[in-house]
Protein backbone atom coordinates (compact mmCIF):
# COMPACT_ATOMS: atom_id res chain seq x y z
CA UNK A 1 44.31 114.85 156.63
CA UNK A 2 46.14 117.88 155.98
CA UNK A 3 44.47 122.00 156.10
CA UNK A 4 44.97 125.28 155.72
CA UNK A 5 42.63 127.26 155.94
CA UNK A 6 39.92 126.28 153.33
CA UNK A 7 42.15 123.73 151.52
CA UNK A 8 42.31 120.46 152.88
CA UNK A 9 43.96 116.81 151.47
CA UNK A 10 42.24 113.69 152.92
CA UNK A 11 44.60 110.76 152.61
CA UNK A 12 43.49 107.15 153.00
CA UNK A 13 46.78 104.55 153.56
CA UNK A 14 45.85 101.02 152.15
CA UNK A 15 45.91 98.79 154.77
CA UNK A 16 48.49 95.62 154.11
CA UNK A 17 46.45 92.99 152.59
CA UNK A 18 43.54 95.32 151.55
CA UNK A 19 42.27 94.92 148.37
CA UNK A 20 42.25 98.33 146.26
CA UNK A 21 37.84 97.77 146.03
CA UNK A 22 38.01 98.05 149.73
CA UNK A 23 40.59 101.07 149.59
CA UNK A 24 38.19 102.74 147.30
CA UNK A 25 35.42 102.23 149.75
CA UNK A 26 37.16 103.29 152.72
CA UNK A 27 38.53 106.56 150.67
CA UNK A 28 34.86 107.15 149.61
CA UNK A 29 33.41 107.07 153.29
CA UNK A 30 35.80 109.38 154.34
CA UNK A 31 34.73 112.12 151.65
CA UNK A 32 31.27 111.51 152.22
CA UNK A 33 31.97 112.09 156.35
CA UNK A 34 34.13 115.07 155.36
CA UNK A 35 31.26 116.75 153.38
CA UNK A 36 28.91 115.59 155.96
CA UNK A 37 30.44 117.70 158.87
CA UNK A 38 31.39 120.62 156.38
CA UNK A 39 27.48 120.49 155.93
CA UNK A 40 26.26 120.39 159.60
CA UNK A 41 28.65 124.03 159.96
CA UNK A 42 26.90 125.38 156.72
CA UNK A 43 29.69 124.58 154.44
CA UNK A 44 30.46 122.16 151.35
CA UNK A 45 32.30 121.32 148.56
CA UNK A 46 32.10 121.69 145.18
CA UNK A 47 33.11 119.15 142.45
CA UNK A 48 34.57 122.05 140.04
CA UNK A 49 37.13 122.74 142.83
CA UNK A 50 37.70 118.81 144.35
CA UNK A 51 39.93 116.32 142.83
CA UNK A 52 41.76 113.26 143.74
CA UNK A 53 45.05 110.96 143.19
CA UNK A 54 45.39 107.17 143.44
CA UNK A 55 49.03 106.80 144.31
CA UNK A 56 49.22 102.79 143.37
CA UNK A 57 52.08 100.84 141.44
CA UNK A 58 52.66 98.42 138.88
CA UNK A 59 55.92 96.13 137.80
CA UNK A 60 56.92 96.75 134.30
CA UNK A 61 60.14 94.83 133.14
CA UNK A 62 61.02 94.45 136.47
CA UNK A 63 60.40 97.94 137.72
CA UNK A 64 57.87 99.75 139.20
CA UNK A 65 55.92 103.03 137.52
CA UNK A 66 52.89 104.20 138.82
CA UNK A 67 49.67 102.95 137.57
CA UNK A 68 46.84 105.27 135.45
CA UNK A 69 43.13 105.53 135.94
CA UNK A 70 43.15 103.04 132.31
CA UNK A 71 45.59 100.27 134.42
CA UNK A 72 43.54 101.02 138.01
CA UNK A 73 39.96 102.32 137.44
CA UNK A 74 38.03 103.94 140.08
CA UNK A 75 35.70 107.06 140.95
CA UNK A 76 35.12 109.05 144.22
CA UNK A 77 32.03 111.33 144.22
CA UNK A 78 30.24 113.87 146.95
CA UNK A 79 27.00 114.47 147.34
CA UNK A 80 25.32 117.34 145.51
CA UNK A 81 21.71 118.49 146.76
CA UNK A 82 19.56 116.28 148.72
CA UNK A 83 19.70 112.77 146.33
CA UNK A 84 22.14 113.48 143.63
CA UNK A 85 25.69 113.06 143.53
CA UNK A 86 28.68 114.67 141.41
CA UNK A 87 31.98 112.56 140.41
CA UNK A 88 35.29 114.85 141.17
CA UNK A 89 38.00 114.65 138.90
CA UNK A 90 40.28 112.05 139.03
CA UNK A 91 44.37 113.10 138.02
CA UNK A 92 46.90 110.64 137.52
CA UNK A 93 49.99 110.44 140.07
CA UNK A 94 52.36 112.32 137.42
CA UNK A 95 50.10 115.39 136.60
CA UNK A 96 49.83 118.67 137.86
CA UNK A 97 47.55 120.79 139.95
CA UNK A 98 48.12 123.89 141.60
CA UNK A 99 47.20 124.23 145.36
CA UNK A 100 48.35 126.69 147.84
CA UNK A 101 49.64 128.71 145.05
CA UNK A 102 52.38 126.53 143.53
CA UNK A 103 51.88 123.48 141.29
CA UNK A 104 52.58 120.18 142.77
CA UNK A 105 52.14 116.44 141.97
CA UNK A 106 52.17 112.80 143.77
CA UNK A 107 55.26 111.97 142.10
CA UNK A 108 57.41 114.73 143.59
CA UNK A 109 58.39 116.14 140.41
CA UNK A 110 58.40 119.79 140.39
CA UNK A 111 59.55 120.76 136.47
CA UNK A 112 56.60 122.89 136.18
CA UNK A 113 56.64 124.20 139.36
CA UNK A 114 60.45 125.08 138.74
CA UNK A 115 59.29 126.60 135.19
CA UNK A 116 57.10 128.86 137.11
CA UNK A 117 59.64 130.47 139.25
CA UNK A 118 62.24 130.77 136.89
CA UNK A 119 59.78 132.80 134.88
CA UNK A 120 58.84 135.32 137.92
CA UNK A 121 62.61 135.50 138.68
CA UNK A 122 62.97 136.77 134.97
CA UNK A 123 60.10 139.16 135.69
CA UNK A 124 61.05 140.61 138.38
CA UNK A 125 64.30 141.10 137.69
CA UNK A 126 63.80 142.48 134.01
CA UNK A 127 61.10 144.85 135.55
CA UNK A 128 64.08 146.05 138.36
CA UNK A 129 66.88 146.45 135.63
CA UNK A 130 64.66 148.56 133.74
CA UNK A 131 63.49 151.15 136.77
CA UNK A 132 65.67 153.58 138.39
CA UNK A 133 65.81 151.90 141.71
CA UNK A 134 68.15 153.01 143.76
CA UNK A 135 70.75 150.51 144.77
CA UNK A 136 69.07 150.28 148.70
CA UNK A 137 65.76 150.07 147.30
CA UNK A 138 66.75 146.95 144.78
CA UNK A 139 68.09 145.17 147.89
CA UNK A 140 65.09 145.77 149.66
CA UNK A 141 62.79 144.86 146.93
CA UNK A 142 64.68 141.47 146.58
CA UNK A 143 64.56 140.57 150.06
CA UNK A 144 61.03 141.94 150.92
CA UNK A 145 59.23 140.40 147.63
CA UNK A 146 60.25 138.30 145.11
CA UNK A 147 62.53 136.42 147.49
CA UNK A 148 59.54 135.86 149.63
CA UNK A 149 57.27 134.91 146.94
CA UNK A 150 59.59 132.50 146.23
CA UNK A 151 60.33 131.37 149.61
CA UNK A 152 56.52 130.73 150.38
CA UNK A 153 56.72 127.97 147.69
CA UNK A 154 60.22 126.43 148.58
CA UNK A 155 58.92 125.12 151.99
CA UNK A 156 56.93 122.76 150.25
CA UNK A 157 58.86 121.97 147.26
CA UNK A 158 61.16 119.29 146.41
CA UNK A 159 63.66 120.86 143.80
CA UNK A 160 67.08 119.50 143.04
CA UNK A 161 70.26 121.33 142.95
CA UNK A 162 70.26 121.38 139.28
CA UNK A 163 66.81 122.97 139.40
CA UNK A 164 68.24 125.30 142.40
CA UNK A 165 71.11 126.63 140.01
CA UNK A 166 68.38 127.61 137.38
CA UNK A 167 66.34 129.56 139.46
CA UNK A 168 69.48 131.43 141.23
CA UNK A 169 70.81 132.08 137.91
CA UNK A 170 67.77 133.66 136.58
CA UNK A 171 67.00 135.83 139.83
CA UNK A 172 70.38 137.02 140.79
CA UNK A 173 72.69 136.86 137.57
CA UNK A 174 71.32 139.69 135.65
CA UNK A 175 70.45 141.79 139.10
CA UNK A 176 73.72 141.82 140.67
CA UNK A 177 74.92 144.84 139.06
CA UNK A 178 72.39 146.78 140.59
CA UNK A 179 73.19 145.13 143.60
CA UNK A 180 76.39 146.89 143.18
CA UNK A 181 77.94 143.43 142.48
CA UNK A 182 79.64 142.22 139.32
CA UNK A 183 77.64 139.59 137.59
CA UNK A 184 80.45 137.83 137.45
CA UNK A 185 81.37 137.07 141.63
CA UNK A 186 81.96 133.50 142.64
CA UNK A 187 79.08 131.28 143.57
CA UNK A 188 81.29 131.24 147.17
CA UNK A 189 81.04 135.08 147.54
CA UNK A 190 77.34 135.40 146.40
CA UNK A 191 75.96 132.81 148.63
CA UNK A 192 78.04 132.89 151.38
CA UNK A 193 77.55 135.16 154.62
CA UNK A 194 78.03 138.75 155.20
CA UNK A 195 81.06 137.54 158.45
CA UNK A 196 83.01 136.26 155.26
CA UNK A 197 82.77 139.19 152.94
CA UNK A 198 79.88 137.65 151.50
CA UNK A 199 76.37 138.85 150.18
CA UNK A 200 74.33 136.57 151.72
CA UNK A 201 71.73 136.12 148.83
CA UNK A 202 69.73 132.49 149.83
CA UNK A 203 70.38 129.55 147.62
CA UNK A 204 66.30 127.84 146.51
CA UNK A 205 67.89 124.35 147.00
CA UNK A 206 69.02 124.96 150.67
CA UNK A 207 66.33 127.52 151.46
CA UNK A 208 63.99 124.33 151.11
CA UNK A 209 65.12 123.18 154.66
């Protein structure tokens, strides 16, 4: 499993040869151990904040997509009081839920999560344009806020450098001139470092690293 802090992912791997009845199973005994423990500490879950993927695949004309709950069906549940139990919600492997503050998916696909940031990037910027900031203070704020806000999110994301451009564009293009930069430098010059005459603003697609 994966935590931090009170989040936590419990994965189950399928073993080879397993049938997915017995993967269910063995994914269900897990939760109800997990819960179990949280218990015997004074903790527990809750089924309004638990949910679950089935990563699992299906052929389709010769290639693979990822199956549905319809095409795979299958419930997890925890235990609520001292006999009852409570289903958690089940998502499909191409749908969205935010956790640790960004939105992410099984799939890897991060459109919305890319929507998001070009969205505080226009924000942010708009909000800077509009102040009377001086120059020093615009540098700092970009460095020492929305850059890290957006940071925090790109060591766990899985953007393209399409999806990179976007964001850049939207953060930096309409801020440079208070930057003291034409809008208009080379990508070269606004990426690259200060020992080449650069400005050293971060790329998202690289900053993933």
């Amino acid at each position: 499993g994966l935590m931090f802090v009170d989040d936590t992912d419990l994965i189950t791997f399928r073993n080879e040869g397993e049938s997915c009845a017995s993967h269910l199973r063995h994914a269900q005994r897990k939760l109800h151990l997990w819960q179990e423990g949280l218990n015997v500490l004074g903790g527990d879950l809750k089924a309004a904040k638990c949910y679950w993927y089935w990563v699992a695949y299906r052929w389709v004309s010769g290639e693979w997509k990822y199956t549905t709950p319809t095409d795979l069906p299958g419930e997890l549940c925890i235990h609520k009081g001292s006999f009852g139990t409570a289903r958690i919600k089940r998502l499909p492997a191409t749908s969205n839920e935010k956790a640790l503050g960004f939105l992410q998916r099984p799939d890897g696909k991060m459109d919305e999560e890319v929507k998001k940031m070009i969205a505080m990037s226009k924000e942010w910027t708009a909000n800077v344009r509009n102040s009377a900031l001086h120059r020093r203070l615009a540098w700092q704020g970009l460095k020492g806020t929305i850059w890290r806000s957006l940071d925090y999110k790109l060591k766990a994301t899985t953007i393209t450098k399409e999806q990179g451009d976007k964001i850049s564009t939207a953060l930096y293009y309409p801020l440079l001139p208070r930057l003291g930069s034409v809008a208009s430098i080379s990508l070269e010059f606004r990426h690259g470092t200060v020992k080449y005459q650069g400005l050293d603003l971060p790329h998202p697609y690289t900053a993933q690293a």
